[in-house]
PDB file of N, CA and C in Angstrom:
ATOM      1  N   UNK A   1      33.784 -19.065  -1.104  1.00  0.00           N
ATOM      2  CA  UNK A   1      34.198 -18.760   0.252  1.00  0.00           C
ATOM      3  C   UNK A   1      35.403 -17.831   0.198  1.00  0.00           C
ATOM      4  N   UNK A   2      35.444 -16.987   1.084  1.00  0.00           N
ATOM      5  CA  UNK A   2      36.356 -15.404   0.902  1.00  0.00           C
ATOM      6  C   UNK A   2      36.809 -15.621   2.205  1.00  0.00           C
ATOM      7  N   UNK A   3      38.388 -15.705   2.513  1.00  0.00           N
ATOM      8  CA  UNK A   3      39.276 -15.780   3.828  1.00  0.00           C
ATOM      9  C   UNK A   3      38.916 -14.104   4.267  1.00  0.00           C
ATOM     10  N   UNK A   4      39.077 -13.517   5.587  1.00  0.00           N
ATOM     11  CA  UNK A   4      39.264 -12.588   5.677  1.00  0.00           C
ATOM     12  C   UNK A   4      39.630 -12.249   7.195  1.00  0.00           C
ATOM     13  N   UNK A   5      40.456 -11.500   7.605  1.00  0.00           N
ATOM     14  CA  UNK A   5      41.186 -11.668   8.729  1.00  0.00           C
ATOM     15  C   UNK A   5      40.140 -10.550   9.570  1.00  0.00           C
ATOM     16  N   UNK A   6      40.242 -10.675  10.809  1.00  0.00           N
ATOM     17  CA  UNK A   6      39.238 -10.097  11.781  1.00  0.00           C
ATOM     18  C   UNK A   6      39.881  -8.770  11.839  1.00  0.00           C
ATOM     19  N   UNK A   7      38.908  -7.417  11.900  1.00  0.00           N
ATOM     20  CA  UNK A   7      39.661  -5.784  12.188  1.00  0.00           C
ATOM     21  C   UNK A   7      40.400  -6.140  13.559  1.00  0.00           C
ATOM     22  N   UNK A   8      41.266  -5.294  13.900  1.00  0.00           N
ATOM     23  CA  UNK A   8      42.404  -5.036  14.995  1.00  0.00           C
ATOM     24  C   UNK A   8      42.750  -6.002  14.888  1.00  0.00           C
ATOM     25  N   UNK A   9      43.415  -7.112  13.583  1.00  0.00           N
ATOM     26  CA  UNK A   9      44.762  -7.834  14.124  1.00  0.00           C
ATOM     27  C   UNK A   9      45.878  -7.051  13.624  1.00  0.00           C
ATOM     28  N   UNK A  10      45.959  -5.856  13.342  1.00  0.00           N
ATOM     29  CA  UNK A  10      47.564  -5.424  13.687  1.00  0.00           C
ATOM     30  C   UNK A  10      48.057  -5.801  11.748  1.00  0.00           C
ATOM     31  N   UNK A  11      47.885  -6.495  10.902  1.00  0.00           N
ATOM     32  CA  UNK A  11      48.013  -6.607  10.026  1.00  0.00           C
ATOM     33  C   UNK A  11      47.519  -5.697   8.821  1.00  0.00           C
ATOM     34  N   UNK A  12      48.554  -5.250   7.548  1.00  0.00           N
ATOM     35  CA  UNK A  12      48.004  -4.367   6.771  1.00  0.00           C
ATOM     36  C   UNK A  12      48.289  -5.405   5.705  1.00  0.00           C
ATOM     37  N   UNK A  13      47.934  -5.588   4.513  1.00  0.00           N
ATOM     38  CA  UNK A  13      47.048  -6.104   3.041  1.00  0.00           C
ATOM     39  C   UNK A  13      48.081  -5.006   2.615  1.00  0.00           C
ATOM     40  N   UNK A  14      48.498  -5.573   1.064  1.00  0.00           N
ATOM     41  CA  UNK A  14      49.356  -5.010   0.206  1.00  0.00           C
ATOM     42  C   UNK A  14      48.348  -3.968  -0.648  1.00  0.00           C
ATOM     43  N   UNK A  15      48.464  -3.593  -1.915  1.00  0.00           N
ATOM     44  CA  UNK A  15      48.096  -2.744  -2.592  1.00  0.00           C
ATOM     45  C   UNK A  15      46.678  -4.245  -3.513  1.00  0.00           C
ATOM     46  N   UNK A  16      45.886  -3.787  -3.994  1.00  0.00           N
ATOM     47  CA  UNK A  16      45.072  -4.556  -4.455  1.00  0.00           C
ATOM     48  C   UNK A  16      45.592  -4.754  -5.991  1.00  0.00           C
ATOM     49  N   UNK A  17      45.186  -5.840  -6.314  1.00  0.00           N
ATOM     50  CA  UNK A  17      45.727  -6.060  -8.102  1.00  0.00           C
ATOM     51  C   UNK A  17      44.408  -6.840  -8.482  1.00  0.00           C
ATOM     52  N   UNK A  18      44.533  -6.496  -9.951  1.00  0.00           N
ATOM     53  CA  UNK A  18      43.310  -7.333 -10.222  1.00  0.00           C
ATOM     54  C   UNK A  18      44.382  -8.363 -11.228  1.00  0.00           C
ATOM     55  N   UNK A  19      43.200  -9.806 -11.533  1.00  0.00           N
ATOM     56  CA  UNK A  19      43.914 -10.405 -12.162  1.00  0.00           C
ATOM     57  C   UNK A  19      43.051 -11.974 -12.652  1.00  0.00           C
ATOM     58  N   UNK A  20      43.196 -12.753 -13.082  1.00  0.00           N
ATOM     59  CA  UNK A  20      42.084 -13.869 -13.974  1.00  0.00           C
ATOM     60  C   UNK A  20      42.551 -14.886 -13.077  1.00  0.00           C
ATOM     61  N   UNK A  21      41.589 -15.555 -12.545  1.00  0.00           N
ATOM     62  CA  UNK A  21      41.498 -16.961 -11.914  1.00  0.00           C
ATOM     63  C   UNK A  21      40.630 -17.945 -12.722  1.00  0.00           C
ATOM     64  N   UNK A  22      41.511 -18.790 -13.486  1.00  0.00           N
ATOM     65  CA  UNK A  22      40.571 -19.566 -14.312  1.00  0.00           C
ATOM     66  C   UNK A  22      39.419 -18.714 -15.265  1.00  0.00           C
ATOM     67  N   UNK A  23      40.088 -18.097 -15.806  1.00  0.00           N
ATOM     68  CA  UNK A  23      39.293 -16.633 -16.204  1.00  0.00           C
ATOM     69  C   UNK A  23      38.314 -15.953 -16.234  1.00  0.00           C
ATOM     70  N   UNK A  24      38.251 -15.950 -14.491  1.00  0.00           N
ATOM     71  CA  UNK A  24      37.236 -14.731 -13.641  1.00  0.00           C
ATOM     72  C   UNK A  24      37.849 -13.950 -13.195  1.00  0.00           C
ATOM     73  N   UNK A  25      37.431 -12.612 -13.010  1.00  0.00           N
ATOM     74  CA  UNK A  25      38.547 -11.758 -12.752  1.00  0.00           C
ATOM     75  C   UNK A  25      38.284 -11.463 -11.098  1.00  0.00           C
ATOM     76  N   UNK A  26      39.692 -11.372 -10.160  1.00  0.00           N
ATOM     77  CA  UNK A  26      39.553 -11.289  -9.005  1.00  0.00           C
ATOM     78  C   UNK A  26      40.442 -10.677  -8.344  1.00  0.00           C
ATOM     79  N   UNK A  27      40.327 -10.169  -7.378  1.00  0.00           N
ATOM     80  CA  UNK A  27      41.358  -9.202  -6.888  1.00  0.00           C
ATOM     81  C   UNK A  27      42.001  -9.836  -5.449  1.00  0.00           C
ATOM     82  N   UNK A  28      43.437  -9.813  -6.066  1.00  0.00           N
ATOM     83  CA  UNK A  28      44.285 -10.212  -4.989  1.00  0.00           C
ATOM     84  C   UNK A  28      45.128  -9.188  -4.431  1.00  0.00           C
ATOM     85  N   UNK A  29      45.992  -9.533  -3.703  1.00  0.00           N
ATOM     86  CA  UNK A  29      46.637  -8.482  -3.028  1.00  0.00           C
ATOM     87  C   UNK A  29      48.083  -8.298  -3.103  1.00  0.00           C
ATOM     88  N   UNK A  30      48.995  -7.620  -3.820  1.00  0.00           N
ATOM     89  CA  UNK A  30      51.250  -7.326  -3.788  1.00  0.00           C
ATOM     90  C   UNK A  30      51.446  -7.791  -2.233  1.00  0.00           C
ATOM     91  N   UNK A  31      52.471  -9.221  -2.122  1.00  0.00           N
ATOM     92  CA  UNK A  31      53.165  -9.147  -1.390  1.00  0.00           C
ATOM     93  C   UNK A  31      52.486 -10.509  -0.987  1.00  0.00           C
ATOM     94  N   UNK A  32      51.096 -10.996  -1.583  1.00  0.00           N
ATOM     95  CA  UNK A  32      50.759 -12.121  -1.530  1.00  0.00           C
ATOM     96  C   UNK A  32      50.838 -13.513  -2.235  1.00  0.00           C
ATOM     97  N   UNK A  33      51.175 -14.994  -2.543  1.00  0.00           N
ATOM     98  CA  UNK A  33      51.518 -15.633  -2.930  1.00  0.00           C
ATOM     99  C   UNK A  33      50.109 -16.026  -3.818  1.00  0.00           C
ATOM    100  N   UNK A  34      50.428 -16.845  -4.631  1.00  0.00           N
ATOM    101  CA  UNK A  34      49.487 -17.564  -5.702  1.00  0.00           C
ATOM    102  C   UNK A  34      48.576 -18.632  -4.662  1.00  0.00           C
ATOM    103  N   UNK A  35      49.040 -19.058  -4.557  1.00  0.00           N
ATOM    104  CA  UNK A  35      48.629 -20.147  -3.623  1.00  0.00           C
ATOM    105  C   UNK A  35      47.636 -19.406  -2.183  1.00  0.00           C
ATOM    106  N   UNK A  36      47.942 -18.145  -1.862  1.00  0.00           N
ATOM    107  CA  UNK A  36      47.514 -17.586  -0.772  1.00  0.00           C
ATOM    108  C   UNK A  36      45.855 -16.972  -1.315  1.00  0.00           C
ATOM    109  N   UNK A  37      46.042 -16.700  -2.521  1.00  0.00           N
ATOM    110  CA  UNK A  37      44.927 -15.956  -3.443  1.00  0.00           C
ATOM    111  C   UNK A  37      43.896 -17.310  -3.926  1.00  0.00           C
ATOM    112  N   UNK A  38      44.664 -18.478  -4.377  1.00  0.00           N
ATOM    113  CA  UNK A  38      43.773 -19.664  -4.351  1.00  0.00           C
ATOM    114  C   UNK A  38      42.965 -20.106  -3.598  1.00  0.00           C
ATOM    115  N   UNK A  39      43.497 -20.047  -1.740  1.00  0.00           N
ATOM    116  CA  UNK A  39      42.728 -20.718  -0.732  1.00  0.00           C
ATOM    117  C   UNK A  39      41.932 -19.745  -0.246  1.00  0.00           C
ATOM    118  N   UNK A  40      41.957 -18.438  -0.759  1.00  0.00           N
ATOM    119  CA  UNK A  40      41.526 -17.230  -0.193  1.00  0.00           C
ATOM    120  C   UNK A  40      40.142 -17.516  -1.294  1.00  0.00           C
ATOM    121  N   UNK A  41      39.931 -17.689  -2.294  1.00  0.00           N
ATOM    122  CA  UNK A  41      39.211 -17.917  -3.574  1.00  0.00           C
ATOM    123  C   UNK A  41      38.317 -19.745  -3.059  1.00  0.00           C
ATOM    124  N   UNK A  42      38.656 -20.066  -2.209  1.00  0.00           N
ATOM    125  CA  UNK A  42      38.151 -21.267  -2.009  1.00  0.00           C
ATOM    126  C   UNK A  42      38.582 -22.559  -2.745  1.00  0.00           C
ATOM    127  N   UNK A  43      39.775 -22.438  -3.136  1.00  0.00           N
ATOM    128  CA  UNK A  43      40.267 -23.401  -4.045  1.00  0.00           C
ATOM    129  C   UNK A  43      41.377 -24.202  -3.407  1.00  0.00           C
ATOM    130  N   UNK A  44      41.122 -25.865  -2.522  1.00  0.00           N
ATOM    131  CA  UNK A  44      41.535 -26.037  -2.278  1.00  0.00           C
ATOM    132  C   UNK A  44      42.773 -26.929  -2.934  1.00  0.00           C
ATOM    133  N   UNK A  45      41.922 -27.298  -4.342  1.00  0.00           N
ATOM    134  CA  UNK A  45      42.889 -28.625  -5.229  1.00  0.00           C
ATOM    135  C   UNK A  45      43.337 -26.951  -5.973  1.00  0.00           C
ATOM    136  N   UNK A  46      44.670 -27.164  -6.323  1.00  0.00           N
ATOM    137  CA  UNK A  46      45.383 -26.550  -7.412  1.00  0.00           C
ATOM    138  C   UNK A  46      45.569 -26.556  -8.761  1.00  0.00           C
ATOM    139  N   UNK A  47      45.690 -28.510  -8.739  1.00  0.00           N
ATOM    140  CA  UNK A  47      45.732 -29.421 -10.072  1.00  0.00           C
ATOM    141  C   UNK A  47      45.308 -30.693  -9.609  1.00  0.00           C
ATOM    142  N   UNK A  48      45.005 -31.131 -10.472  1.00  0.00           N
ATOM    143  CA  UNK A  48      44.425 -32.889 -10.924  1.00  0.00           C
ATOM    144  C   UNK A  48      45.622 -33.513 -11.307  1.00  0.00           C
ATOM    145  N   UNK A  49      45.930 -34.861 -10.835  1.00  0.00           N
ATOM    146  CA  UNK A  49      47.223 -35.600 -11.777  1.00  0.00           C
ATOM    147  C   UNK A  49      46.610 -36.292 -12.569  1.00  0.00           C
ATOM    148  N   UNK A  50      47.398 -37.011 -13.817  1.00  0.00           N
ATOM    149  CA  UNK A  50      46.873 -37.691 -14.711  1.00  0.00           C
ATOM    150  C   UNK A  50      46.384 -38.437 -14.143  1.00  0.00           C
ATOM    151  N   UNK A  51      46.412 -39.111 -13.201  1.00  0.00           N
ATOM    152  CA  UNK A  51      45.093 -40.148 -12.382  1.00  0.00           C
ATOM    153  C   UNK A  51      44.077 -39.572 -11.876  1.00  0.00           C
ATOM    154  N   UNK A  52      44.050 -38.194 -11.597  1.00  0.00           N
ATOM    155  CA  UNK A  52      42.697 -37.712 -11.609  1.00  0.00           C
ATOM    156  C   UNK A  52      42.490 -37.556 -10.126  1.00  0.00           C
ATOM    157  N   UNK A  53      43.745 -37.606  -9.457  1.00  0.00           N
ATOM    158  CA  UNK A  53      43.516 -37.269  -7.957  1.00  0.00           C
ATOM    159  C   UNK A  53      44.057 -35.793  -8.210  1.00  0.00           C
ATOM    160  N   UNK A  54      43.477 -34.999  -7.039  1.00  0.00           N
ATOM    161  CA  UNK A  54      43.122 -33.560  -6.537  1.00  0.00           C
ATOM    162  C   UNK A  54      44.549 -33.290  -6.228  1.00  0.00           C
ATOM    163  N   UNK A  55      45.503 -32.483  -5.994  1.00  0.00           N
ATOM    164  CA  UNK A  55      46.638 -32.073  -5.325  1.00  0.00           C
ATOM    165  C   UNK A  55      46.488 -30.491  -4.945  1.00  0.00           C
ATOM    166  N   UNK A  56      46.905 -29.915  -4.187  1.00  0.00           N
ATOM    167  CA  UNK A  56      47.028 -28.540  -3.262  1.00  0.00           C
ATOM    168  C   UNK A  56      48.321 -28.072  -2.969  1.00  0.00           C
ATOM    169  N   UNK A  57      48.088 -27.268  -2.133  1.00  0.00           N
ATOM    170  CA  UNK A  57      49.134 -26.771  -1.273  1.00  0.00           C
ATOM    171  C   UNK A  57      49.569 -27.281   0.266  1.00  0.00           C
ATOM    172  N   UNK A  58      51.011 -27.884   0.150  1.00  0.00           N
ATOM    173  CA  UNK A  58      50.776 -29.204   0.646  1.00  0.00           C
ATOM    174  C   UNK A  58      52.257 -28.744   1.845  1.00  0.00           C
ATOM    175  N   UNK A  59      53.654 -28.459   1.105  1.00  0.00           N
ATOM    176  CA  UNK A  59      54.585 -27.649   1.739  1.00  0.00           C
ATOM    177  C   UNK A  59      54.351 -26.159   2.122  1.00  0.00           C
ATOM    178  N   UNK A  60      54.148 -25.900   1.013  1.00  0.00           N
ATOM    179  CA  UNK A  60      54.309 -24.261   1.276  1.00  0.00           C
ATOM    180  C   UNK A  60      55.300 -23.194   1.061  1.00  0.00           C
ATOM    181  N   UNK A  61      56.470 -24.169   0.599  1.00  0.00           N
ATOM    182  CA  UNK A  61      57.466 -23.557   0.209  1.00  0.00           C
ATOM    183  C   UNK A  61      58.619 -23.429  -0.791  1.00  0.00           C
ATOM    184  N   UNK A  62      57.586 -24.573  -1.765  1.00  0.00           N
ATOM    185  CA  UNK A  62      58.304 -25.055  -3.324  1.00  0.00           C
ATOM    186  C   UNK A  62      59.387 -25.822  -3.309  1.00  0.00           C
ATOM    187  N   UNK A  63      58.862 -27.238  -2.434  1.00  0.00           N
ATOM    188  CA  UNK A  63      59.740 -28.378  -2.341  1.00  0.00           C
ATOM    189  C   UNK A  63      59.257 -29.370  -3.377  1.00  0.00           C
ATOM    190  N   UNK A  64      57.705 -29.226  -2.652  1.00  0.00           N
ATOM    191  CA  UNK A  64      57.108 -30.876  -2.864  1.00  0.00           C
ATOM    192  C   UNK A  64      56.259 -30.869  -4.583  1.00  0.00           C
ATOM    193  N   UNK A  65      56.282 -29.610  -5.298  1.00  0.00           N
ATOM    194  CA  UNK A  65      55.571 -29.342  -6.655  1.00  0.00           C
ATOM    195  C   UNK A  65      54.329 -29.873  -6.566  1.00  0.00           C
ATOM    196  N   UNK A  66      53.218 -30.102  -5.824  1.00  0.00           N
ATOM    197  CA  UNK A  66      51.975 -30.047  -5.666  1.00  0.00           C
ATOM    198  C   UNK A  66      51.236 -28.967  -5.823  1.00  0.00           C
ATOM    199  N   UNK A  67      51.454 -27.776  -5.668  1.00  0.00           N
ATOM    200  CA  UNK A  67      50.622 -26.457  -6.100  1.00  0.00           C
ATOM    201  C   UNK A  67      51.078 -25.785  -6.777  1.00  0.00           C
ATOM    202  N   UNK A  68      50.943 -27.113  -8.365  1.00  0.00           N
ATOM    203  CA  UNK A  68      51.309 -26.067  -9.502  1.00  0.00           C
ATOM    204  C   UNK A  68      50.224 -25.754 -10.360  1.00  0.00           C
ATOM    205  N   UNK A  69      50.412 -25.134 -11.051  1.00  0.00           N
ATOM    206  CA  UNK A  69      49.482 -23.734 -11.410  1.00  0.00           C
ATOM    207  C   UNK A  69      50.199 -23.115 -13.170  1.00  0.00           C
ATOM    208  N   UNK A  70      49.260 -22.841 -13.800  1.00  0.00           N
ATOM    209  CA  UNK A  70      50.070 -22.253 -15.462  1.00  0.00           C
ATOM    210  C   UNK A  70      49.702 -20.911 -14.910  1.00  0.00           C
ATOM    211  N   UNK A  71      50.881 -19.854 -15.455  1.00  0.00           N
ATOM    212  CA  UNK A  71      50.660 -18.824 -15.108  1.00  0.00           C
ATOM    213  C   UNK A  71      51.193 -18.003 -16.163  1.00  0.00           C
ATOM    214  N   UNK A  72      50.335 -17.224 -16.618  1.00  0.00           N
ATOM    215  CA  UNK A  72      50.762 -16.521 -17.885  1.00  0.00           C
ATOM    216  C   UNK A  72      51.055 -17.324 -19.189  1.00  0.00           C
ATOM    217  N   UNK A  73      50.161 -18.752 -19.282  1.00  0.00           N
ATOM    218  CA  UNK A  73      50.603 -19.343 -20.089  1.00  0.00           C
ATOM    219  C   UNK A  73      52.060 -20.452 -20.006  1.00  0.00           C
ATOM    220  N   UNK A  74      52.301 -20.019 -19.159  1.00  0.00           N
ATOM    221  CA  UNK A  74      53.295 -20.740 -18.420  1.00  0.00           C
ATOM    222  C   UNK A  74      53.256 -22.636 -17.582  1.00  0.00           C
ATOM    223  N   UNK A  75      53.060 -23.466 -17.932  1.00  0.00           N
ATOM    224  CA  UNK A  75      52.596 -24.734 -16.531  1.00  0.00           C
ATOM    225  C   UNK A  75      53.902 -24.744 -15.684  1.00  0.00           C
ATOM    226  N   UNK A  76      53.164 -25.891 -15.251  1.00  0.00           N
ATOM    227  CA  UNK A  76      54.270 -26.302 -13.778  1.00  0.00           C
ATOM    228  C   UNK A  76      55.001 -24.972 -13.073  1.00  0.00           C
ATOM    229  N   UNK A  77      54.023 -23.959 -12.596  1.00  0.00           N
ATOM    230  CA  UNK A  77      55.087 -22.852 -12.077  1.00  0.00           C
ATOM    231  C   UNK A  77      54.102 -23.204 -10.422  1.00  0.00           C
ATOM    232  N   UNK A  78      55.356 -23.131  -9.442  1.00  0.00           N
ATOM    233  CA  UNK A  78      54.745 -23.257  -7.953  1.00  0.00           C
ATOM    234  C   UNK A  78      54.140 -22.087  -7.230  1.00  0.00           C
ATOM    235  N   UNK A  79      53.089 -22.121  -7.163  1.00  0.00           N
ATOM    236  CA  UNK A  79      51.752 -20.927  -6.828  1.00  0.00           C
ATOM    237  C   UNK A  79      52.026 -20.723  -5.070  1.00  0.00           C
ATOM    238  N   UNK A  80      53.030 -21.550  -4.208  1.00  0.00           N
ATOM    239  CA  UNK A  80      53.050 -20.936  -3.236  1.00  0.00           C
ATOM    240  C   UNK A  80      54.355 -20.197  -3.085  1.00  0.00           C
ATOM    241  N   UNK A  81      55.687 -20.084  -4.647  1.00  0.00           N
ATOM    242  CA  UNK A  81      56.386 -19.173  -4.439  1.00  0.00           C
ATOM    243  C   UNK A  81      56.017 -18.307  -5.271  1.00  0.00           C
ATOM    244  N   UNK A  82      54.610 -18.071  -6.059  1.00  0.00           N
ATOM    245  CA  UNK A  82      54.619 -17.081  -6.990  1.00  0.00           C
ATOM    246  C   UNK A  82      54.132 -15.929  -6.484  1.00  0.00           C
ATOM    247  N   UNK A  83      54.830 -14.696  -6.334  1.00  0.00           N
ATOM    248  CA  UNK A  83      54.084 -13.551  -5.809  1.00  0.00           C
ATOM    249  C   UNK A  83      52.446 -13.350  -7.130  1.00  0.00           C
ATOM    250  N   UNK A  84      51.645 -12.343  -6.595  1.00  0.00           N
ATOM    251  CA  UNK A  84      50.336 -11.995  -7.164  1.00  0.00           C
ATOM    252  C   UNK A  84      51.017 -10.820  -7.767  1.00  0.00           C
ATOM    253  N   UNK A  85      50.381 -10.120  -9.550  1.00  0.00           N
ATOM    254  CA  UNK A  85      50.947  -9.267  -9.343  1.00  0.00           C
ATOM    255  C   UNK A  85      49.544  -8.663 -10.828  1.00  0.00           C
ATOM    256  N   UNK A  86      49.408  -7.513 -10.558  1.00  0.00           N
ATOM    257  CA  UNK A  86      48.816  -6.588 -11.606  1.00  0.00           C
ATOM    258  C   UNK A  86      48.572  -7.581 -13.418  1.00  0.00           C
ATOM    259  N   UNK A  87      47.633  -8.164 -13.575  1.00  0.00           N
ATOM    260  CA  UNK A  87      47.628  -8.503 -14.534  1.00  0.00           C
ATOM    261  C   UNK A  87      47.666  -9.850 -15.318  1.00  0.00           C
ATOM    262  N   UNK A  88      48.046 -10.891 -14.364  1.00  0.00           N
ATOM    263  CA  UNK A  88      48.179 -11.718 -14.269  1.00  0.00           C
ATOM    264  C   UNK A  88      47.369 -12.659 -13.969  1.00  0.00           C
ATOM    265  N   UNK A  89      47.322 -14.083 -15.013  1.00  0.00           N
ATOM    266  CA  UNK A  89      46.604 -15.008 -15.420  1.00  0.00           C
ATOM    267  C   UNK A  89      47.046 -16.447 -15.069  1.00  0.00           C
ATOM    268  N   UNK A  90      46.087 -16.632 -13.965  1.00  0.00           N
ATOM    269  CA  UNK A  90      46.331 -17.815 -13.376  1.00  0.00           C
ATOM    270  C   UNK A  90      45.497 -18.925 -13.710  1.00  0.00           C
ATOM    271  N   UNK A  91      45.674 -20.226 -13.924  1.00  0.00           N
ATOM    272  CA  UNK A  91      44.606 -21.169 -14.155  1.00  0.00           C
ATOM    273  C   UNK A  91      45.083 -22.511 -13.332  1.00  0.00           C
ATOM    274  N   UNK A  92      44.195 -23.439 -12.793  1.00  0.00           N
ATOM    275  CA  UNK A  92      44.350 -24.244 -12.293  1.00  0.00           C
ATOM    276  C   UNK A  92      44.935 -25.584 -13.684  1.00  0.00           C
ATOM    277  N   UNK A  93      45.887 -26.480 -13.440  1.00  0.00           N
ATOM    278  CA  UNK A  93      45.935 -27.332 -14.369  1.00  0.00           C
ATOM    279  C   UNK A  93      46.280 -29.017 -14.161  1.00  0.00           C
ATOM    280  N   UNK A  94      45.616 -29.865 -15.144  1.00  0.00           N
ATOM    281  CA  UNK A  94      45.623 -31.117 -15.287  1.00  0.00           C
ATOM    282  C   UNK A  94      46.859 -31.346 -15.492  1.00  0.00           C
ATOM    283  N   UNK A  95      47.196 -32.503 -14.371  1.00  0.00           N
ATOM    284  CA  UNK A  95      48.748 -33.402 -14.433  1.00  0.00           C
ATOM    285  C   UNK A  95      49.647 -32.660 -14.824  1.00  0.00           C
ATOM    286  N   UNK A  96      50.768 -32.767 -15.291  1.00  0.00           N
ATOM    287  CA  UNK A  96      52.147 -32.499 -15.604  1.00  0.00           C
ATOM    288  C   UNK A  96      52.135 -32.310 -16.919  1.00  0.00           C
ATOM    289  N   UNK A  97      52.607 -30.696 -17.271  1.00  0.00           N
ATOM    290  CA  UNK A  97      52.439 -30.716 -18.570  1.00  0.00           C
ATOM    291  C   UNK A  97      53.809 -30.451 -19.237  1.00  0.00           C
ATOM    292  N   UNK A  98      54.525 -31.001 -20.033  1.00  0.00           N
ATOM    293  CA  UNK A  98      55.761 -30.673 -20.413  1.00  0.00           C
ATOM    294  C   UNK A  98      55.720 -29.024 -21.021  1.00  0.00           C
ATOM    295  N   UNK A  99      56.741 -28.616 -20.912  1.00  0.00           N
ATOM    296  CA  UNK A  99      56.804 -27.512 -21.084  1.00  0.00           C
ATOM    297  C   UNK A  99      57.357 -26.980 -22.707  1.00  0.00           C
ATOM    298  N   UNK A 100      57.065 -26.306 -23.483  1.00  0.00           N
ATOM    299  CA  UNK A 100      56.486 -26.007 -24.859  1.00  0.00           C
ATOM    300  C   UNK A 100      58.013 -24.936 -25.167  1.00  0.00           C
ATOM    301  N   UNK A 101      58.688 -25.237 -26.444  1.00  0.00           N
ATOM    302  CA  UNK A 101      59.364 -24.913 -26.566  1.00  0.00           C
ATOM    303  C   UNK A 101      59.093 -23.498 -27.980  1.00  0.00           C
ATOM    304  N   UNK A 102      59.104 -22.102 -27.259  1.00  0.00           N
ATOM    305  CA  UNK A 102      58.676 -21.329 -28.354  1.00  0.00           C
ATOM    306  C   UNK A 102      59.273 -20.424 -29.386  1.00  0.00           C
TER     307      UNK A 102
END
């Protein structure tokens, strides 16, 4: 399922980027959030917790850490403050993953 806003609302879309969703490649848009490219992609769970319940995008504004997301290899990064950007590798991920010291 593909969000897409109706012609004549007055709104312009950033520059297009391409970039890996769970590594399919898909094109999002500069100036748009991680989280905005997820629900746009039909993805409403973000991550699974170790109990195996679904979590999303829930604030919206990187309070509540529910729509986290590994990004670039990266976990626990919040997909509704992450801008979209040229190149970039997003994957949905299981529970809380401590973060890897390299």
């Amino acid at each position: 399922m593909t969000l897409r806003l109706p012609d004549g609302h007055g709104l312009a879309r950033g520059r297009a980027v391409s970039l890996l969703l769970d590594g399919r490649a898909v094109t999002a848009y500069e100036g748009e959030s991680v989280a905005a490219l997820l629900l746009a992609e039909g993805h409403v769970a973000t991550r699974v917790t170790r109990g195996g319940e679904p979590r999303g995008v829930f604030c919206g504004m990187g309070v509540c850490h529910d729509c986290l997301v590994v990004v670039d290899g990266i976990p626990n990064t919040r997909a509704c403050v992450t801008w979209v950007r040229e190149g970039m590798n997003v994957r949905r991920q299981d529970g809380v993953r401590a973060l890897e010291v390299r």
